[in-house]
Protein backbone atom coordinates (compact mmCIF):
# COMPACT_ATOMS: atom_id res chain seq x y z
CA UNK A 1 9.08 -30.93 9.86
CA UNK A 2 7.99 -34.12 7.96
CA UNK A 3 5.52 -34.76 10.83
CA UNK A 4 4.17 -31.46 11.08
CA UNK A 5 3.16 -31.75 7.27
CA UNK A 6 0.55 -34.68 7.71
CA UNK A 7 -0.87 -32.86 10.84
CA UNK A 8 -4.25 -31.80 11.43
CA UNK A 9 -4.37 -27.89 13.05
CA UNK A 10 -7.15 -27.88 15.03
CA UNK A 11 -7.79 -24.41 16.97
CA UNK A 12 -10.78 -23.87 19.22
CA UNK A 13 -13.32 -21.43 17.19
CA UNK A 14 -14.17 -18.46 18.81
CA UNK A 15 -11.38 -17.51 21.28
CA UNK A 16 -10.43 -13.84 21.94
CA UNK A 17 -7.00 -12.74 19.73
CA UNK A 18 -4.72 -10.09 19.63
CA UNK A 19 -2.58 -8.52 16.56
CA UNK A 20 1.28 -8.43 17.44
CA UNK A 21 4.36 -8.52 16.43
CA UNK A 22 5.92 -12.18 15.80
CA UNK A 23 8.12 -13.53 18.93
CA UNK A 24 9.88 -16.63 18.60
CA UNK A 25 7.41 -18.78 20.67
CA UNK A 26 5.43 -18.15 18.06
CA UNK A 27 7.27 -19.89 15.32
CA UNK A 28 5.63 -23.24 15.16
CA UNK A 29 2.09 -21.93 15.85
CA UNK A 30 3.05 -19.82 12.49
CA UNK A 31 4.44 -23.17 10.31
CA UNK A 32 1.45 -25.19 11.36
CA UNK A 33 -1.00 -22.50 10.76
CA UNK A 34 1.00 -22.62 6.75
CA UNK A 35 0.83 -26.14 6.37
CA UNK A 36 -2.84 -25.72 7.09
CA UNK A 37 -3.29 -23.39 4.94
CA UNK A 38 -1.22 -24.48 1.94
CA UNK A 39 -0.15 -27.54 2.33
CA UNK A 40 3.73 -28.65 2.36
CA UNK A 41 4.39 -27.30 -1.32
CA UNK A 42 4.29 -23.96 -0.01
CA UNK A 43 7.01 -22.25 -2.35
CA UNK A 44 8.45 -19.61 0.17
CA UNK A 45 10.48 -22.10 2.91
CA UNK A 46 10.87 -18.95 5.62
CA UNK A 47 7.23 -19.67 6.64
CA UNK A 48 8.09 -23.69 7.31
CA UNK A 49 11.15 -23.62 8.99
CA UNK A 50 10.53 -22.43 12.24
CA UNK A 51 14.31 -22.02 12.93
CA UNK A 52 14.81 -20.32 9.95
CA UNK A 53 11.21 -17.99 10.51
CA UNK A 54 13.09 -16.65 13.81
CA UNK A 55 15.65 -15.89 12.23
CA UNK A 56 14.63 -14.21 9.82
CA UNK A 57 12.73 -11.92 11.97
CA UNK A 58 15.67 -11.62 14.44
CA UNK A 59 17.53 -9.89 11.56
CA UNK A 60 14.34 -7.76 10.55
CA UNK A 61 15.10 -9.39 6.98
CA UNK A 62 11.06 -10.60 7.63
CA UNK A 63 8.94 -8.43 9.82
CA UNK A 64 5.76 -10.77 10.84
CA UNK A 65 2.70 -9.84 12.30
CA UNK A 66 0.56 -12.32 13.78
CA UNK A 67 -2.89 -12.89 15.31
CA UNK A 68 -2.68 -14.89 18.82
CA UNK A 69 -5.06 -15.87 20.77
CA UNK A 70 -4.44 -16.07 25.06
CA UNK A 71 -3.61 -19.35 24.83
CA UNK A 72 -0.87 -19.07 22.22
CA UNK A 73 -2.70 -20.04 19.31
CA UNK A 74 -1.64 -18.60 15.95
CA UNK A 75 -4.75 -17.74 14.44
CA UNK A 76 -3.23 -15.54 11.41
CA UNK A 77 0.13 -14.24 10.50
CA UNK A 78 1.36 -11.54 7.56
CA UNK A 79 4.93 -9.96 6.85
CA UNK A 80 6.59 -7.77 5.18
CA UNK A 81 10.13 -8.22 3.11
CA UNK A 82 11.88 -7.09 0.85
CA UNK A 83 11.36 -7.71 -3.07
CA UNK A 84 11.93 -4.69 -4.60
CA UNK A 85 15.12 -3.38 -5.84
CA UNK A 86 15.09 -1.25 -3.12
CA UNK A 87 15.36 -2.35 0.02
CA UNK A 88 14.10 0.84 1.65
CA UNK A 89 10.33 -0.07 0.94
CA UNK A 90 8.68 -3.53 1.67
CA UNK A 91 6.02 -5.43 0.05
CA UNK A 92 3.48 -6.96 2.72
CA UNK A 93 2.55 -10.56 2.07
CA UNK A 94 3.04 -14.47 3.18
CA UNK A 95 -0.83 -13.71 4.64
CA UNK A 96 -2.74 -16.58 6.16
CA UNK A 97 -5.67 -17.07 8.51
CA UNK A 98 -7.09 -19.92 10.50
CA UNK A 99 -10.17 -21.54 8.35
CA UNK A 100 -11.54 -21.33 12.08
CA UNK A 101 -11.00 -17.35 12.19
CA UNK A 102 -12.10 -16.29 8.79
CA UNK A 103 -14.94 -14.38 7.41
CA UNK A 104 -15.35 -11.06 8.87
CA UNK A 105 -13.38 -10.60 11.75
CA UNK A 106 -11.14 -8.23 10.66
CA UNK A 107 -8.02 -10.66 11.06
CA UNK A 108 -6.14 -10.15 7.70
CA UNK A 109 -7.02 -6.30 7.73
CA UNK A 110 -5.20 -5.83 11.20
CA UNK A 111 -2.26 -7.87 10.61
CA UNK A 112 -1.66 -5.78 7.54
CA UNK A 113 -2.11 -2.52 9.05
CA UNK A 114 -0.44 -3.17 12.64
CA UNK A 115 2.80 -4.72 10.16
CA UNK A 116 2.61 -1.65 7.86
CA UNK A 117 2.41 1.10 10.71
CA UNK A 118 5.21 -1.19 13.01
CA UNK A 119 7.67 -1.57 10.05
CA UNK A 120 7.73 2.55 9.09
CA UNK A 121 7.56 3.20 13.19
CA UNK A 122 10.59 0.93 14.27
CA UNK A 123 12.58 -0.79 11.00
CA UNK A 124 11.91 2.56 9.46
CA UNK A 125 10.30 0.95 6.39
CA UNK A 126 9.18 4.21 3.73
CA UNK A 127 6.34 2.15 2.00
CA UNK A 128 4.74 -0.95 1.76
CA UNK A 129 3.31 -2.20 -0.98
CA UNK A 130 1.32 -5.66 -2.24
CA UNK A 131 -0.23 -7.58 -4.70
CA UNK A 132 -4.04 -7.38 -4.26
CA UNK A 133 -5.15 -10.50 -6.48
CA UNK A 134 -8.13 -10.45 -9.23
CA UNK A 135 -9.76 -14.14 -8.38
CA UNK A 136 -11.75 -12.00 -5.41
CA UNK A 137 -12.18 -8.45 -4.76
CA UNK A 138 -11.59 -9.28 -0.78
CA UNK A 139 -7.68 -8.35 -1.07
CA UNK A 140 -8.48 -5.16 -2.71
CA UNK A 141 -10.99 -3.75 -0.10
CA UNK A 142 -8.83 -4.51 2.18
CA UNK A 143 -5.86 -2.38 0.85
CA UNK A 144 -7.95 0.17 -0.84
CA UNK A 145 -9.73 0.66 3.42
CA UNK A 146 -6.35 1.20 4.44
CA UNK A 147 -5.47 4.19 2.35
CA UNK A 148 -3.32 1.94 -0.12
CA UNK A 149 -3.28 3.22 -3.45
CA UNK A 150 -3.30 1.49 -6.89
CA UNK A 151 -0.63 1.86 -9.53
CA UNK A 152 -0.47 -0.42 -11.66
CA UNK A 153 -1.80 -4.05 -12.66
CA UNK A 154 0.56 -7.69 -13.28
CA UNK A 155 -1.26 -9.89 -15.42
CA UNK A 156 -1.15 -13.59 -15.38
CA UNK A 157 1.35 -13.13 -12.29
CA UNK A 158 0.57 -16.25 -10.19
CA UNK A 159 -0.37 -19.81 -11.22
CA UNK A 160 -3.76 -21.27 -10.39
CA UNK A 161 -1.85 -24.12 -8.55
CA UNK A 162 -0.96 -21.49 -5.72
CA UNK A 163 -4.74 -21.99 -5.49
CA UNK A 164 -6.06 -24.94 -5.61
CA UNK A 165 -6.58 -25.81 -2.02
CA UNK A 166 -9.24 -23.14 -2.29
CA UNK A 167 -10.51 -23.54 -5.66
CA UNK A 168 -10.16 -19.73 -6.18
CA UNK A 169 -9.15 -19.91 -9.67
CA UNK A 170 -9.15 -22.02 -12.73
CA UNK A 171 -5.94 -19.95 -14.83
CA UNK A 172 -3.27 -17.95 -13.84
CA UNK A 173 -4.10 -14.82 -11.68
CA UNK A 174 -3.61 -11.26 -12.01
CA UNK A 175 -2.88 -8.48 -9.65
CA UNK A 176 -2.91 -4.97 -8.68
CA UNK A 177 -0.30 -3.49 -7.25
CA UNK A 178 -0.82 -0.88 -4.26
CA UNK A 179 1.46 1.26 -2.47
CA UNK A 180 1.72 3.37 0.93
CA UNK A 181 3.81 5.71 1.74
CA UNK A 182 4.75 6.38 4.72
CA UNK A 183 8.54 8.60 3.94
CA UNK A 184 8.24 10.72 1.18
CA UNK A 185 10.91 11.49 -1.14
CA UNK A 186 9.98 14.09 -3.73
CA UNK A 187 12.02 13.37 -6.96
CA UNK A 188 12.06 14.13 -10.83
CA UNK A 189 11.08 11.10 -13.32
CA UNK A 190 11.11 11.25 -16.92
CA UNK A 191 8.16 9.63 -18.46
CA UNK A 192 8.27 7.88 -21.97
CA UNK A 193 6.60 9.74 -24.78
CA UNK A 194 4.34 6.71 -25.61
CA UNK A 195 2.67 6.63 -21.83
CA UNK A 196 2.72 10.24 -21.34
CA UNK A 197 -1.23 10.07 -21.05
CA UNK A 198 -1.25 6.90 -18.71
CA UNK A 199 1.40 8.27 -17.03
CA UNK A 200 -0.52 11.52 -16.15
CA UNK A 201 -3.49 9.23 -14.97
CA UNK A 202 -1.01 6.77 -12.48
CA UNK A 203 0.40 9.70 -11.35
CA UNK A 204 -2.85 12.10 -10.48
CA UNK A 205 -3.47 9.51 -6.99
CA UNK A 206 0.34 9.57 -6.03
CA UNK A 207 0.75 10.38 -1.74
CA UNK A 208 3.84 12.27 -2.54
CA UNK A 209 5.37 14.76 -4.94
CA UNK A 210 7.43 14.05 -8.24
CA UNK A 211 8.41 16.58 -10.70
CA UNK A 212 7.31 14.96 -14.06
CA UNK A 213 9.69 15.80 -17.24
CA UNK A 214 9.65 14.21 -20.64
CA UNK A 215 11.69 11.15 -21.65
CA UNK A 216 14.21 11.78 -24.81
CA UNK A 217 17.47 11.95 -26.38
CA UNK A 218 19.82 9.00 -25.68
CA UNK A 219 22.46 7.23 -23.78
CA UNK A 220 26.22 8.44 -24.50
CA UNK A 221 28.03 5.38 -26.20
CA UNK A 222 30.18 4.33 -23.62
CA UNK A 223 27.23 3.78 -20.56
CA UNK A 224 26.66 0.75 -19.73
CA UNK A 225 23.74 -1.14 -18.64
CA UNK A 226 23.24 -2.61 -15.21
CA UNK A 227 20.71 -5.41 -14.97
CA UNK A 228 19.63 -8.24 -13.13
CA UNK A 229 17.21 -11.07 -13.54
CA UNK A 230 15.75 -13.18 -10.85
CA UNK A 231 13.47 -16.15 -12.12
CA UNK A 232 10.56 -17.74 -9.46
CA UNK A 233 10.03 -21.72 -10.76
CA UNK A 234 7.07 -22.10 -9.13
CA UNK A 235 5.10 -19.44 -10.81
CA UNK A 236 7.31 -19.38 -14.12
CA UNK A 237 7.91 -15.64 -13.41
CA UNK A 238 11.07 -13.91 -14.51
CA UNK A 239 11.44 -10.20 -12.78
CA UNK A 240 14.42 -8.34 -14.56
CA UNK A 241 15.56 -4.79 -12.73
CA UNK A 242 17.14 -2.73 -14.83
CA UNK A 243 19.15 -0.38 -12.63
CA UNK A 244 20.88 1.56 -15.12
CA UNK A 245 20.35 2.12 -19.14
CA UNK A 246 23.26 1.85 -21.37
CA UNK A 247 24.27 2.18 -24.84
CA UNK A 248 24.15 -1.21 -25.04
CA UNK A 249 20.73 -1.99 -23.42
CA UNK A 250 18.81 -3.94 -27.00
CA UNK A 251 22.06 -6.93 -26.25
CA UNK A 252 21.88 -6.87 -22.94
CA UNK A 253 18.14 -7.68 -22.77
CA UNK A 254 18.33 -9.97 -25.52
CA UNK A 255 20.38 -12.40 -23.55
CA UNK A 256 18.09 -11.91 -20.37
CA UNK A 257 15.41 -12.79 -22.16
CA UNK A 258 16.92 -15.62 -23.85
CA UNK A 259 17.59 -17.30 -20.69
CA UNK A 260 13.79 -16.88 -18.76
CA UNK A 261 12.21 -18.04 -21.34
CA UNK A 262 15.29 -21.41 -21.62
CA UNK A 263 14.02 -21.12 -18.11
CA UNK A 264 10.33 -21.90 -18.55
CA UNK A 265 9.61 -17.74 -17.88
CA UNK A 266 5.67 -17.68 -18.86
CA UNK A 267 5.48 -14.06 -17.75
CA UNK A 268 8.42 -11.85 -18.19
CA UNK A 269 8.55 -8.65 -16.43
CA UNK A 270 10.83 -5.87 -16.18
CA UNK A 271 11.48 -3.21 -14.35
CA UNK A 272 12.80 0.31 -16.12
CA UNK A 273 14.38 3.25 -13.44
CA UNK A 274 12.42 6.15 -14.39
CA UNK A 275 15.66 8.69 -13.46
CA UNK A 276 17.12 7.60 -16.97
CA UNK A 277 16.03 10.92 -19.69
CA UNK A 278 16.57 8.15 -22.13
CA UNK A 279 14.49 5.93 -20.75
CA UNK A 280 12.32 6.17 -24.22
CA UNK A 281 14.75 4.49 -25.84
CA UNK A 282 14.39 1.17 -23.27
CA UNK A 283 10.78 1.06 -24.30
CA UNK A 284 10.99 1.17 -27.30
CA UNK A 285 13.11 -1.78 -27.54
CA UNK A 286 10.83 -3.60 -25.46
CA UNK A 287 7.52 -3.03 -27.04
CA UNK A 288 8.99 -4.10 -30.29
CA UNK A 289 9.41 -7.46 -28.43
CA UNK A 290 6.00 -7.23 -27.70
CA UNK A 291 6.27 -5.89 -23.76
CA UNK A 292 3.69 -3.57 -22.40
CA UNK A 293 2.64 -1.15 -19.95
CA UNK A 294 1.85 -2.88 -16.34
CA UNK A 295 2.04 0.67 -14.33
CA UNK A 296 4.48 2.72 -12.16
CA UNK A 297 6.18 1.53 -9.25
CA UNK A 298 6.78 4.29 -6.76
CA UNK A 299 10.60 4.27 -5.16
CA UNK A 300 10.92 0.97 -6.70
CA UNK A 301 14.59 1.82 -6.73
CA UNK A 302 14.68 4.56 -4.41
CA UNK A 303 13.79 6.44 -7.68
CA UNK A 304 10.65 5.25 -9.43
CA UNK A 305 10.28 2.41 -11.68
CA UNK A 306 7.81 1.80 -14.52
CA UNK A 307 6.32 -1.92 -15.10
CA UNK A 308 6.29 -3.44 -18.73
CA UNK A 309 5.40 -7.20 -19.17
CA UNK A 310 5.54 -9.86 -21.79
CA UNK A 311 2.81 -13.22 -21.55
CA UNK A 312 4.07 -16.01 -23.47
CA UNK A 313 0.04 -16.90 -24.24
CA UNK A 314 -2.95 -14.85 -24.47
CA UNK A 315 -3.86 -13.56 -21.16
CA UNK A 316 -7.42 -14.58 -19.53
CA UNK A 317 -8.44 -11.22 -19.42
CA UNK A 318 -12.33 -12.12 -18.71
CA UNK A 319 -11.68 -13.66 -15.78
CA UNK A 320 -10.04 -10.81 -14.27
CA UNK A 321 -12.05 -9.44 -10.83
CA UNK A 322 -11.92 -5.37 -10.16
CA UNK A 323 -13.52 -3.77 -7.52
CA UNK A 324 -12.58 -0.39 -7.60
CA UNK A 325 -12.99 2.41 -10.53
CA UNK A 326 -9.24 3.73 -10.21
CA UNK A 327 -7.93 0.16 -10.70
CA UNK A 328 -10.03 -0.63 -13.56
CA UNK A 329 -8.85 2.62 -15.47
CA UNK A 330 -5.82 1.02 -15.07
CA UNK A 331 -6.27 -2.48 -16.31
CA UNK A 332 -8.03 -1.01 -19.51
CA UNK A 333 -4.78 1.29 -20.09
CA UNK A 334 -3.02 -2.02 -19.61
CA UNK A 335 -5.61 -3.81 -21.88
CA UNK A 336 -5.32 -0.96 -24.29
CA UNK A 337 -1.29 -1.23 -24.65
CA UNK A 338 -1.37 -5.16 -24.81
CA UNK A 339 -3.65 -4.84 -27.43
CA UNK A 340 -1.19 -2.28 -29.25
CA UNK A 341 1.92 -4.32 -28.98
CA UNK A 342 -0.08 -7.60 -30.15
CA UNK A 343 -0.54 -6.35 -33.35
C-alpha cells in the first residue's frame, strides 16, 4: 500500500468505458484511482485496502459501481452503504473519477444511477440517498436529473481539508440531502408544533405516502430513551440517533453532548424518530440548546426521522451554492430557524 501512495495513475485519455458492477479484479484499479484522487489521507480506509474493498463488496456491506474501460482501467467508481440508522436504505457516495475522464461524459451520473437501480433490483435496497455538496451546483444536477428529491440541508457538514486537492472550498461545506425511493412504505409521523409549516413544505415533494398527525402530550415516566452517538474525527462531526424518546431524554442528551463536544464535535447533529407523539417535547429541549431544523429524513429508521443541528461557530452561510428553487426554500427555512434559536 505504501508504494501505491507515491504513485503516479496515468490512464490513456479517451478510451471507450463501461458502467458495472465492482468485481474483485477491479480492486486495485479502484485504490489507485483514490489515491489519485485524494491522496493517502483519504478518511474512509474501505476504498484503500483492496483486500478489505472485496470484501466488503463480497458481503454487500459496500455495493460499488465502477466505470472500466476494455482494458481494465478504472476510470470512476461510486457505492452505496449503509449510514443511516436503518439499514434498509443506503446513502450513495465514496464517488471519484479519473482527472483524465472528467467534464461531461456522463461518468459520475451513470455510476450513480446503474448503483442506485442495481442495489433496489438485487440487494433489495428501498432508497438511496446522498449528500449533494454546496461548493458547486454539479452534485446537485446530477441528483436532481435522476429524479432524487431534496429534503433537507446539513450545514457546515464537511471540512474544507476534504478539499483541498481541488481547491473547491475555502470553509467548511454544506449539503443537501436527497432521497429516492424505490420501496415505499406508507406510515404515520407526528410532526412538532414548531415546524408544522416547514414540515408541510418538506413533505409536499415526498415519492410516497405518510399520514401526517400533530406532535403532543408526553412520554409516560417510566420510558426510556434509546440513543446512540457516533463521532467522525476527520470532519469533527458528531451524528446522535435517537431511536426511542424517554422520560428521561433532557439527561440523556446532556451527557451525549457533553462528550462530542470533549470530542472536538464542531457540528452536532441529531437525529429524532418521527413515530414518537411526543416527539415535541425532544425539540424543545434541543432548541433551547440552540439546535435547529436541518429537514426530514425519509425511513431514516424505517420510520422517518427529522434533522436538527447545532454549529459550534457561525456558519458561512454566503458561501453556500444552490441550484435548484425547492432546495433553496429549504435552506432559508433552515436559515430562518438558525436565526430563531441564535437569539
Amino acid at each position: 500500500m505504501q508504494k501505491k501512495e507515491g504513485m503516479e495513475f496515468h490512464i490513456e485519455p479517451g478510451q471507450e468505458w463501461e458502467v458495472d458492477l465492482f468485481r474483485p479484479e477491479d480492486a486495485d484499479g479502484v485504490v489507485k484511482l483514490f489515491l489519485s484522487v485524494y491522496g493517502k489521507d483519504y478518511p474512509v480506509r474501505t476504498y484503500i485496502d483492496a483486500e478489505l474493498l472485496t470484501r466488503e463488496n463480497s458481503t454487500g456491506r459496500v455495493i460499488s459501481a465502477v466505470a472500466r474501460t476494455p482494458r481494465g482501467d478504472i476510470v470512476g467508481h461510486d457505492a452505496l452503504f449503509c449510514s443511516a440508522p436503518y439499514a434498509g436504505i443506503r446513502e450513495s457516495g465514496a464517488g471519484a473519477v479519473h482527472a483524465n475522464y472528467r467534464g461531461g461524459q456522463g461518468i459520475f451520473t451513470q455510476m450513480v444511477a446503474r448503483g442506485a437501480e442495481e442495489g433496489a433490483k438485487r440487494f433489495g435496497v428501498e432508497a438511496v440517498y446522498g449528500e449533494a455538496v454546496c461548493n458547486h451546483v454539479f452534485s446537485q444536477k446530477m441528483t436532481h436529473s435522476l429524479g432524487w428529491i431534496s429534503y433537507a440541508m446539513e450545514v457546515d457538514l464537511m471540512p474544507d481539508s476534504a478539499y483541498r486537492k481541488e481547491g473547491s472550498a475555502a470553509g467548511r461545506v454544506a449539503s443537501i440531502f436527497d432521497l429516492i425511493t424505490y420501496k415505499p412504505k406508507p406510515h404515520k409521523v407526528f410532526i412538532p408544533h414548531v415546524y408544522e409549516d416547514a414540515c408541510s413544505f418538506l413533505y409536499s415533494g415526498l415519492d410516497d405516502r405518510r399520514e401526517i398527525s400533530k406532535a403532543g402530550g408526553s412520554a409516560s415516566s417510566d420510558s426510556v430513551t434509546r440513543i446512540q452517538t457516533e463521532y467522525f474525527g476527520f470532519s469533527q462531526v458528531s451524528r446522535t440517533a435517537v431511536w426511542e424518546i424517554g422520560s428521561d431524554f433532557e439527561a440523556v442528551f446532556e451527557a451525549e453532548e457533553k462528550k462530542a463536544l470533549d470530542q472536538g464535535a464542531i457540528v452536532l447533529q441529531v437525529w429524532l424518530n418521527l413515530s414518537f407523539q411526543w416527539v415535541d417535547a425532544a425539540v424543545h429541549v434541543l432548541r433551547e440548546k440552540g439546535f435547529f431544523l436541518g429537514g426530514i429524513l425519509p425511513r431514516w429508521f424505517d420510520h422517518d426521522g427529522l434533522l436538527m443541528q447545532k454549529i459550534m461557530k457561525e456558519p458561512d452561510w454566503e458561501s453556500v451554492q444552490i441550484h435548484f428553487d425547492r432546495a433553496k426554500r429549504i435552506r432559508d427555512l433552515v436559515y430562518e430557524d438558525w436565526r430563531r434559536v441564535s437569539v
